[in-house]
N, C-alpha and C. Protein backbone atom coordinates (compact mmCIF):
# COMPACT_ATOMS: atom_id res chain seq x y z
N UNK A 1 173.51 68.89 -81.73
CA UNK A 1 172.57 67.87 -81.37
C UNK A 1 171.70 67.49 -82.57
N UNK A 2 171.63 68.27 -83.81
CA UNK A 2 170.69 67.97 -84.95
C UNK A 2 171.70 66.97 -85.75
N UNK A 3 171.02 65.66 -86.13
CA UNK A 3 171.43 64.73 -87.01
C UNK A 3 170.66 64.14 -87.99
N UNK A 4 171.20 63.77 -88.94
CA UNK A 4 170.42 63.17 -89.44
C UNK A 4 170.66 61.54 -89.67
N UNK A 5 169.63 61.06 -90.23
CA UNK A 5 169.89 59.67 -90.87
C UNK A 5 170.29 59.31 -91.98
N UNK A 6 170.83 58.28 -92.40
CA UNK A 6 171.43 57.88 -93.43
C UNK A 6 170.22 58.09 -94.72
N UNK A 7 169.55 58.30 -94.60
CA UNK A 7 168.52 58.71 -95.81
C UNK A 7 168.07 60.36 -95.99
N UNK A 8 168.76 60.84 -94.91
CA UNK A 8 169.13 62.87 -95.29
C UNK A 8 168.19 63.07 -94.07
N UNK A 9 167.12 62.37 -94.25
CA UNK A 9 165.62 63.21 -92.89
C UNK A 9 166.67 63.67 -91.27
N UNK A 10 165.80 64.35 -90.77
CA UNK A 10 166.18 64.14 -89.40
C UNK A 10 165.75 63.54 -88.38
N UNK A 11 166.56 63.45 -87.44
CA UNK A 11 166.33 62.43 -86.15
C UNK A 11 164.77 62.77 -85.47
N UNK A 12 164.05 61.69 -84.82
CA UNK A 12 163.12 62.10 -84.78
C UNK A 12 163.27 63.20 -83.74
N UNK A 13 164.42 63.20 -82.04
CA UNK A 13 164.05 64.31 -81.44
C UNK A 13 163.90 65.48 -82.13
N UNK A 14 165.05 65.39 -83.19
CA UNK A 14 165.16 66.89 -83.47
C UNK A 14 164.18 67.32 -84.36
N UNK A 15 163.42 66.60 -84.96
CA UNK A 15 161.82 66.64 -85.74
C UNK A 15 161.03 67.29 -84.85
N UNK A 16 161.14 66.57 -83.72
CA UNK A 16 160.14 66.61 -82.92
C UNK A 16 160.05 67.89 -82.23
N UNK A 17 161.48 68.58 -81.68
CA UNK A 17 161.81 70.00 -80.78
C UNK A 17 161.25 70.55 -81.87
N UNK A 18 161.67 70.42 -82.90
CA UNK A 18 161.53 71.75 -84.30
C UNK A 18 160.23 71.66 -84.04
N UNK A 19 159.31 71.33 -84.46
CA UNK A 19 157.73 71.10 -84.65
C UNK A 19 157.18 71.90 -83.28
N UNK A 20 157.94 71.29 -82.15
CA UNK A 20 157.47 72.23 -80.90
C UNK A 20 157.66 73.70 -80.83
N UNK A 21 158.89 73.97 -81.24
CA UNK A 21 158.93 75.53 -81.38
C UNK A 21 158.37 76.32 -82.32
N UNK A 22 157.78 75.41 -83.27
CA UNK A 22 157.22 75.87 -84.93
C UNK A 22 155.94 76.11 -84.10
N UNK A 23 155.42 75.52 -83.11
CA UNK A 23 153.90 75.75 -82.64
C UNK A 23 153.43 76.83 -81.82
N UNK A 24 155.05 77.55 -81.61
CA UNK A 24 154.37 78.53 -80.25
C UNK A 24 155.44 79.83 -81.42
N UNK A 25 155.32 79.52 -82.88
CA UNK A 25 156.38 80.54 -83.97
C UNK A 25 157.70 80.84 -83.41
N UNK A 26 158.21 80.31 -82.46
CA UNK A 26 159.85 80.47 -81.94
C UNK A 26 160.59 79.97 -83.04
N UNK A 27 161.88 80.97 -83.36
CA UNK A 27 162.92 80.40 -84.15
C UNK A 27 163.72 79.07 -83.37
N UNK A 28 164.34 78.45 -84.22
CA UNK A 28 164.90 77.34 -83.57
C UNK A 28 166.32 77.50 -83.37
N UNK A 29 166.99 78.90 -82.63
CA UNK A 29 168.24 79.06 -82.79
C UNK A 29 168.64 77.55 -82.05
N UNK A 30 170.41 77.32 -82.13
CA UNK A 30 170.96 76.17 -81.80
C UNK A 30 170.64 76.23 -80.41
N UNK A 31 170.63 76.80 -79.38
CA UNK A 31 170.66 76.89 -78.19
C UNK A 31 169.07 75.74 -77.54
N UNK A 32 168.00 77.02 -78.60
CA UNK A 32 166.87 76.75 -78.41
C UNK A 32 166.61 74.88 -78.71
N UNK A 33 167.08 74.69 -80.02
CA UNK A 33 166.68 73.60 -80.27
C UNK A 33 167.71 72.43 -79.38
N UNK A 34 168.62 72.68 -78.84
CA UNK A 34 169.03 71.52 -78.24
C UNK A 34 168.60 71.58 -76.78
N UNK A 35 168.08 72.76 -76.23
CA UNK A 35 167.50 72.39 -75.01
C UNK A 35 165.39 71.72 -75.40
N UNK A 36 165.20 72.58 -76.45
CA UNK A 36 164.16 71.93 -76.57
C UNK A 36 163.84 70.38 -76.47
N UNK A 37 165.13 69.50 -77.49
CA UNK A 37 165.46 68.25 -77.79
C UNK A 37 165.53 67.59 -76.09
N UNK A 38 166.50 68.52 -75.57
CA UNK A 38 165.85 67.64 -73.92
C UNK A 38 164.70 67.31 -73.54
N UNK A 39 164.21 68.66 -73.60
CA UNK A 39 162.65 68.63 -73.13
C UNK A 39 161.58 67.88 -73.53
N UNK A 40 161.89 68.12 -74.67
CA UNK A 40 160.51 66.71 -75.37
C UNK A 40 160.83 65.80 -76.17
N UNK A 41 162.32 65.87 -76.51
CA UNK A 41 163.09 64.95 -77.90
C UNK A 41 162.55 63.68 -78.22
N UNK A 42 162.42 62.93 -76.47
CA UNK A 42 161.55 61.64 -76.37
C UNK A 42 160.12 61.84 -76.41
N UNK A 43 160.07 62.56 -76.69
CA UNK A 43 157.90 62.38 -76.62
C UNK A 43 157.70 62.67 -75.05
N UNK A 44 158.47 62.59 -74.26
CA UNK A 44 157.81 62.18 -73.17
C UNK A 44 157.57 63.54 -71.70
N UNK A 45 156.64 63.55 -71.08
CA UNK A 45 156.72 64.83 -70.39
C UNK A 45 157.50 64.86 -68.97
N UNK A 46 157.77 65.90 -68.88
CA UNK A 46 158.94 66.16 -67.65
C UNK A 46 158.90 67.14 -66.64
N UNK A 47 159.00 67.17 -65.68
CA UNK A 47 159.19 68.19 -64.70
C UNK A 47 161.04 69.06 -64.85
N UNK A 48 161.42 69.99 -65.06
CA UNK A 48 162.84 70.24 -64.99
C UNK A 48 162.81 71.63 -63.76
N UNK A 49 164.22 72.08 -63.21
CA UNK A 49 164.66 73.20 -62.80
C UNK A 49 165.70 73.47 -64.18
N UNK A 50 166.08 74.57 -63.88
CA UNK A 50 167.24 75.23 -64.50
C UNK A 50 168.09 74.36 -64.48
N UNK A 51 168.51 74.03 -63.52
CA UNK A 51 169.88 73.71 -62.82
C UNK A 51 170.02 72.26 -63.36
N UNK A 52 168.35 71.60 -63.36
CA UNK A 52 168.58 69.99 -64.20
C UNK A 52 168.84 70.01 -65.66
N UNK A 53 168.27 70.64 -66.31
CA UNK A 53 168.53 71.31 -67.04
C UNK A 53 169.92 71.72 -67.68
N UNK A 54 170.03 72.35 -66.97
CA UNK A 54 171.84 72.45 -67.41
C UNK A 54 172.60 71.82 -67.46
N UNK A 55 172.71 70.59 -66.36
CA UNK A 55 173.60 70.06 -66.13
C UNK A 55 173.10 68.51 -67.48
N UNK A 56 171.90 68.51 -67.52
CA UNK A 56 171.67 67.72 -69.22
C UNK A 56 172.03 67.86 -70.24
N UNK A 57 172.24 69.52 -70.36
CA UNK A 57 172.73 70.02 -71.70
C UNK A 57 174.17 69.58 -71.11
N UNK A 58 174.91 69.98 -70.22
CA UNK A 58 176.55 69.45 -70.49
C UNK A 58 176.59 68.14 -69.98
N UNK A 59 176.41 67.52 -69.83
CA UNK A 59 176.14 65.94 -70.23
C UNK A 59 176.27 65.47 -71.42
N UNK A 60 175.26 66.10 -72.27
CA UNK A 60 175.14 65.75 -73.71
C UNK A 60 176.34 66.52 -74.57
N UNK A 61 177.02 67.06 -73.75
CA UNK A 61 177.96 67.78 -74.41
C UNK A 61 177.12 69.75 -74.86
N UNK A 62 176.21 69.83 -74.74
CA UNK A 62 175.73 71.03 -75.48
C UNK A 62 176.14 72.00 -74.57
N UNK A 63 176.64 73.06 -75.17
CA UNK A 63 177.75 74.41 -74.25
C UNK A 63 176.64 75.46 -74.59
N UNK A 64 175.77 75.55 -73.20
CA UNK A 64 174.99 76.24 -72.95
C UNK A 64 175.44 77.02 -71.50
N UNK A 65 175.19 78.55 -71.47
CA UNK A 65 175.28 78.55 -70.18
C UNK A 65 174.39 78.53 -68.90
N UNK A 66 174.45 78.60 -67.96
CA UNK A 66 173.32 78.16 -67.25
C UNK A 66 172.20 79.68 -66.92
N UNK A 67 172.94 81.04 -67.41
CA UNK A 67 171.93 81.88 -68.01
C UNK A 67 170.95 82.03 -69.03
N UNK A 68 171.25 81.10 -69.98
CA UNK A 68 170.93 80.66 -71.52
C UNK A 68 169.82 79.77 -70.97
N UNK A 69 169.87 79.16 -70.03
CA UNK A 69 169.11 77.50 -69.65
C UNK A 69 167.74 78.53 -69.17
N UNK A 70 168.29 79.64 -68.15
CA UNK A 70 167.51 80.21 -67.39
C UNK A 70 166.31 81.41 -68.21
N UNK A 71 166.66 81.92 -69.42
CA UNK A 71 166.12 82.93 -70.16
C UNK A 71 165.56 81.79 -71.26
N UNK A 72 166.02 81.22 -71.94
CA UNK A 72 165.17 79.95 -72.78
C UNK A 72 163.94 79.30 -72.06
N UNK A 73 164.11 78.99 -70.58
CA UNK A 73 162.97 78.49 -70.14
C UNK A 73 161.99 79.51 -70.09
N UNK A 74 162.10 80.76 -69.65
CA UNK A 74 161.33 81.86 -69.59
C UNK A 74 160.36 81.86 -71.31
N UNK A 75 161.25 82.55 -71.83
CA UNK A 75 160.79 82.08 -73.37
C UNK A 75 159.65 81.35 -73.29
N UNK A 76 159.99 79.58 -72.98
CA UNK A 76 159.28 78.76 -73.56
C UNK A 76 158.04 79.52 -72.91
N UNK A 77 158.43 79.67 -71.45
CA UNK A 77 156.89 79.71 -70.74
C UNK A 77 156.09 80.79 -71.45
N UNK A 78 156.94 82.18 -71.73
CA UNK A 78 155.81 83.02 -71.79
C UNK A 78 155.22 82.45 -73.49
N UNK A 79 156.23 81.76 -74.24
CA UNK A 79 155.27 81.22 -75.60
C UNK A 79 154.28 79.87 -74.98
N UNK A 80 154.02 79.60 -73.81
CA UNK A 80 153.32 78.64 -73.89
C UNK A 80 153.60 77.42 -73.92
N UNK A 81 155.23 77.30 -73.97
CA UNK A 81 155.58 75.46 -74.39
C UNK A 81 155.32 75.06 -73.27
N UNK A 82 155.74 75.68 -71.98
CA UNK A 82 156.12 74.98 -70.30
C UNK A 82 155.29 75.77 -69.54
N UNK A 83 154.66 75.43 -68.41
CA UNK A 83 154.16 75.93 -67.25
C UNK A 83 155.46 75.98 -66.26
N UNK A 84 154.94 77.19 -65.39
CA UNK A 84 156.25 77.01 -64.24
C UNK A 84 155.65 77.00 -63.51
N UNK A 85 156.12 75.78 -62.55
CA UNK A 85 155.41 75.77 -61.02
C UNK A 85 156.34 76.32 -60.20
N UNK A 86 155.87 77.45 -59.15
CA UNK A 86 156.83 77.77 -58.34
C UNK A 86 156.58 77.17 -57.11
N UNK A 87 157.25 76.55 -56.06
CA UNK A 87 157.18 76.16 -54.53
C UNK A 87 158.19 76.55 -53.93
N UNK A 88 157.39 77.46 -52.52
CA UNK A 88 158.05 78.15 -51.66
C UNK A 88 158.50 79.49 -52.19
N UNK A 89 158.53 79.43 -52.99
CA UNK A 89 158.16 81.13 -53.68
C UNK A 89 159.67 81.39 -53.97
N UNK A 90 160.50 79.93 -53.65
CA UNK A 90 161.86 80.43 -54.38
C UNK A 90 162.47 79.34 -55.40
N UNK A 91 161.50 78.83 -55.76
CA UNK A 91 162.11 77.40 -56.69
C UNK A 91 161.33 76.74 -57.73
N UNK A 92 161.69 77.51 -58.51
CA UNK A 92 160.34 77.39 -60.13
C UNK A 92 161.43 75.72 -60.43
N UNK A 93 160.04 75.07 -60.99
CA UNK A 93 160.12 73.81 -61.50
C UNK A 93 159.39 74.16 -63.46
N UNK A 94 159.65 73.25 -64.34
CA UNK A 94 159.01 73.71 -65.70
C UNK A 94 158.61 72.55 -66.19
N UNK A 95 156.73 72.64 -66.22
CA UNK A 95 156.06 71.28 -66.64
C UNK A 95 155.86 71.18 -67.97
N UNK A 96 156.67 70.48 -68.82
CA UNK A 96 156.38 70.16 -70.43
C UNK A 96 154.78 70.13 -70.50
N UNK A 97 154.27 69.40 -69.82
CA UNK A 97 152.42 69.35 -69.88
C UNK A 97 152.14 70.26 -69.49
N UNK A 98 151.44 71.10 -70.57
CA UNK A 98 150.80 72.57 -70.35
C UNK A 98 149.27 72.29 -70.07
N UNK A 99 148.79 70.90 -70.06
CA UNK A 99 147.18 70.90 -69.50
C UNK A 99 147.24 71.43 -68.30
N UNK A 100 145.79 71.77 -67.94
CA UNK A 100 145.48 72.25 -66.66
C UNK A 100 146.00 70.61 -65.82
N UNK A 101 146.67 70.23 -64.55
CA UNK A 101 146.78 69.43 -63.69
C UNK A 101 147.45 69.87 -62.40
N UNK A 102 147.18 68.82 -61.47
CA UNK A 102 147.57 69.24 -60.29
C UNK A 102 149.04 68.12 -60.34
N UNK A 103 149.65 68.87 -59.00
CA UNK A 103 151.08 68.52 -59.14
C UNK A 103 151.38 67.76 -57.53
N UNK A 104 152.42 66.96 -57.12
CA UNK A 104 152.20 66.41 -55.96
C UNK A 104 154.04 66.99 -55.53
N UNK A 105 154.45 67.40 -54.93
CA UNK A 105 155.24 67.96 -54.36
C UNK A 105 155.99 67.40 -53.63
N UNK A 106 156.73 66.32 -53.28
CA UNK A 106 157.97 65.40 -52.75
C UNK A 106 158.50 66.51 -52.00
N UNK A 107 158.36 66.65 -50.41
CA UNK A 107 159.07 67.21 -49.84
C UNK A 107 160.75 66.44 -49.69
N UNK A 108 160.22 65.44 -48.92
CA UNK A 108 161.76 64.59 -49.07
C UNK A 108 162.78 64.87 -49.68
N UNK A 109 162.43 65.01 -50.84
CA UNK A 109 163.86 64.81 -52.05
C UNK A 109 163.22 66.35 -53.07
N UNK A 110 162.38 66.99 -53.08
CA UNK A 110 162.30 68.10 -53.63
C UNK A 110 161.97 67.83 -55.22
N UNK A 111 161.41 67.09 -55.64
CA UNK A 111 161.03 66.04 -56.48
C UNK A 111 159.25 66.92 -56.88
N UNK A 112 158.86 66.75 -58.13
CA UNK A 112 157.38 67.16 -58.53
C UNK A 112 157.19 66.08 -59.42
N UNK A 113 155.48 65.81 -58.92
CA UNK A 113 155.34 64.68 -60.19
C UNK A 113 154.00 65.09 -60.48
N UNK A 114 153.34 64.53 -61.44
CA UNK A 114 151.64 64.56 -61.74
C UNK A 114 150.70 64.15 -60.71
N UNK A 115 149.70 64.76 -60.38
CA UNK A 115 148.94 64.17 -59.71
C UNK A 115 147.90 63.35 -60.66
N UNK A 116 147.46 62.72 -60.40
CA UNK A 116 146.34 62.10 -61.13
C UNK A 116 145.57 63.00 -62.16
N UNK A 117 145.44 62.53 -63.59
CA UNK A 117 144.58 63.92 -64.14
C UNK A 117 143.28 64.16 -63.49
N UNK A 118 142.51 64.76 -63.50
CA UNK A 118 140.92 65.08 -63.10
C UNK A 118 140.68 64.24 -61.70
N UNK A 119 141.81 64.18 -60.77
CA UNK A 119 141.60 64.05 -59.40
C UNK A 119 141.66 64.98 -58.32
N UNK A 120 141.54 66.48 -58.83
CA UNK A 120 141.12 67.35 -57.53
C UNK A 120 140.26 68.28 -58.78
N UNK A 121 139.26 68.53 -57.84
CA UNK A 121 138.01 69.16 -58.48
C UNK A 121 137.51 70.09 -57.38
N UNK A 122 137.23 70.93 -58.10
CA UNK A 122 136.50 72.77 -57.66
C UNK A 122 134.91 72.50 -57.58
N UNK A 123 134.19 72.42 -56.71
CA UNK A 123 132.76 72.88 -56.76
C UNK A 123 132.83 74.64 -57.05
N UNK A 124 133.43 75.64 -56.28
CA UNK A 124 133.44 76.58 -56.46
C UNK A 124 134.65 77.15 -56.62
N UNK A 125 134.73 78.47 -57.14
CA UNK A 125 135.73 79.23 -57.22
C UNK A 125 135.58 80.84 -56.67
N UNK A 126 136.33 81.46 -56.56
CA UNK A 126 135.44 82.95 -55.97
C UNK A 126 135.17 83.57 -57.24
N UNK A 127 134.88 84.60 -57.22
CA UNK A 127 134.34 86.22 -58.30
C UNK A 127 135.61 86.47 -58.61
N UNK A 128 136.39 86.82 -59.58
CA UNK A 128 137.57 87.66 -59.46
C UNK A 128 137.05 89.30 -59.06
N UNK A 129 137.51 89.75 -58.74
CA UNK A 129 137.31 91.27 -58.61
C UNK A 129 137.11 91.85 -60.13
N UNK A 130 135.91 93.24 -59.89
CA UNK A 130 135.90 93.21 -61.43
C UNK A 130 136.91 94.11 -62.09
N UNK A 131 137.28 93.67 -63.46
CA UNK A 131 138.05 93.85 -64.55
C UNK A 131 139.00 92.81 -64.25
N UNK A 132 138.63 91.58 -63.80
CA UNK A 132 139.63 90.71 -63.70
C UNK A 132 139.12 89.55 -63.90
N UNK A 133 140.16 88.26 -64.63
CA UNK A 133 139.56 86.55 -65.04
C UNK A 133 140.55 86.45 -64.35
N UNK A 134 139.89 84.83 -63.62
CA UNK A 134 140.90 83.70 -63.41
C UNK A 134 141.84 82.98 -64.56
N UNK A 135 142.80 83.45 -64.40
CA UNK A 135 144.14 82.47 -65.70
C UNK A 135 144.09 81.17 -65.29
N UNK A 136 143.94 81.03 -64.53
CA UNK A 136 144.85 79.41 -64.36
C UNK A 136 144.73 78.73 -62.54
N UNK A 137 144.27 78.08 -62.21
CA UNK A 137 144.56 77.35 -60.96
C UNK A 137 145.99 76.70 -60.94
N UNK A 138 146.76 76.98 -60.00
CA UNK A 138 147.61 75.93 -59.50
C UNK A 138 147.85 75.37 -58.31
N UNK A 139 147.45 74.02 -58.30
CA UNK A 139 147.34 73.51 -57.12
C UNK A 139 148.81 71.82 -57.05
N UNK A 140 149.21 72.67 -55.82
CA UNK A 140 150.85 71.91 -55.75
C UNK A 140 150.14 70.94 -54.11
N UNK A 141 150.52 69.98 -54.24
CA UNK A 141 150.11 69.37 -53.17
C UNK A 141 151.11 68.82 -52.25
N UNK A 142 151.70 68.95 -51.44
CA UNK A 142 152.67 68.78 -50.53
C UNK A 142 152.83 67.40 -49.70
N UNK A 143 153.80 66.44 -50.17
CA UNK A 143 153.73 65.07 -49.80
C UNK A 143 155.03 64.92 -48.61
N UNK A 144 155.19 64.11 -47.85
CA UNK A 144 156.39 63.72 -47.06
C UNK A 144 156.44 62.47 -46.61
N UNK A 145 156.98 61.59 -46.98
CA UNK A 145 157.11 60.09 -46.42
C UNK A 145 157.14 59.78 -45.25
N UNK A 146 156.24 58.80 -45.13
CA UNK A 146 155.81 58.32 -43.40
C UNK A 146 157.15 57.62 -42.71
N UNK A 147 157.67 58.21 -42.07
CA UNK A 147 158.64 57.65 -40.95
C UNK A 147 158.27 56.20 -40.87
């Protein structure tokens, strides 16, 4: 998936994956960098499963296996590239946007999208118990189309 242009540089996805994995110090084995190149190649942010995932890389031709898809995403998360949203406690989704946001949940079609940025807000939060911080809120919001 790494090319270059007729003037030697490289393509911008593949500029672009490299630079992403250079930020969280991941090597850019081939695997890494052509699923990275999915993920952000376009600039642009994404919701994925594994399974979409995979079936992108063999699309594009890239011979990944869909264990490779599954331990690379892990990776990214624990370096920080992806958040994983899990729903229903059996179906991790992986948000390129690592800001704090809330997520809106497409029952219908099983679908995750952004919720509005800075449209659900906390007056309070509890105490954690002590020797303990809050990491992270995640708030998945559960939608279903009106009959």
């Amino acid at each position: 998936m790494t090319e270059t242009t007729k003037g030697g540089g490289k393509q911008p996805r593949t500029a672009r994956a490299e630079r992403w994995l250079a930020s969280a110090g991941m090597r850019p084995t081939r695997q890494r960098l052509a699923l990275a190149e999915l993920l952000i190649g376009d600039g642009m942010n994404r919701h994925v499963t594994a399974e979409s995932l995979f079936d992108a890389a063999r699309t594009s031709d890239q011979p990944v296996s869909l264990a490779t898809v599954y331990n690379t995403l892990r990776s990214f998360t624990e370096a920080g590239l992806l958040t994983e949203i899990t729903v229903d406690g059996s179906r991790s989704y992986f948000d390129t946007d690592v800001s704090d946001h809330a997520h809106f949940f497409w029952e219908d079609d099983g679908k995750i999208t952004d919720a509005p940025h800075g449209s659900v807000r906390f007056d309070m939060l509890p105490t954690p118990p002590d020797g303990a911080e809050i990491a992270k809120v995640d708030v998945v919001i559960r939608l279903r189309r009106r009959s």
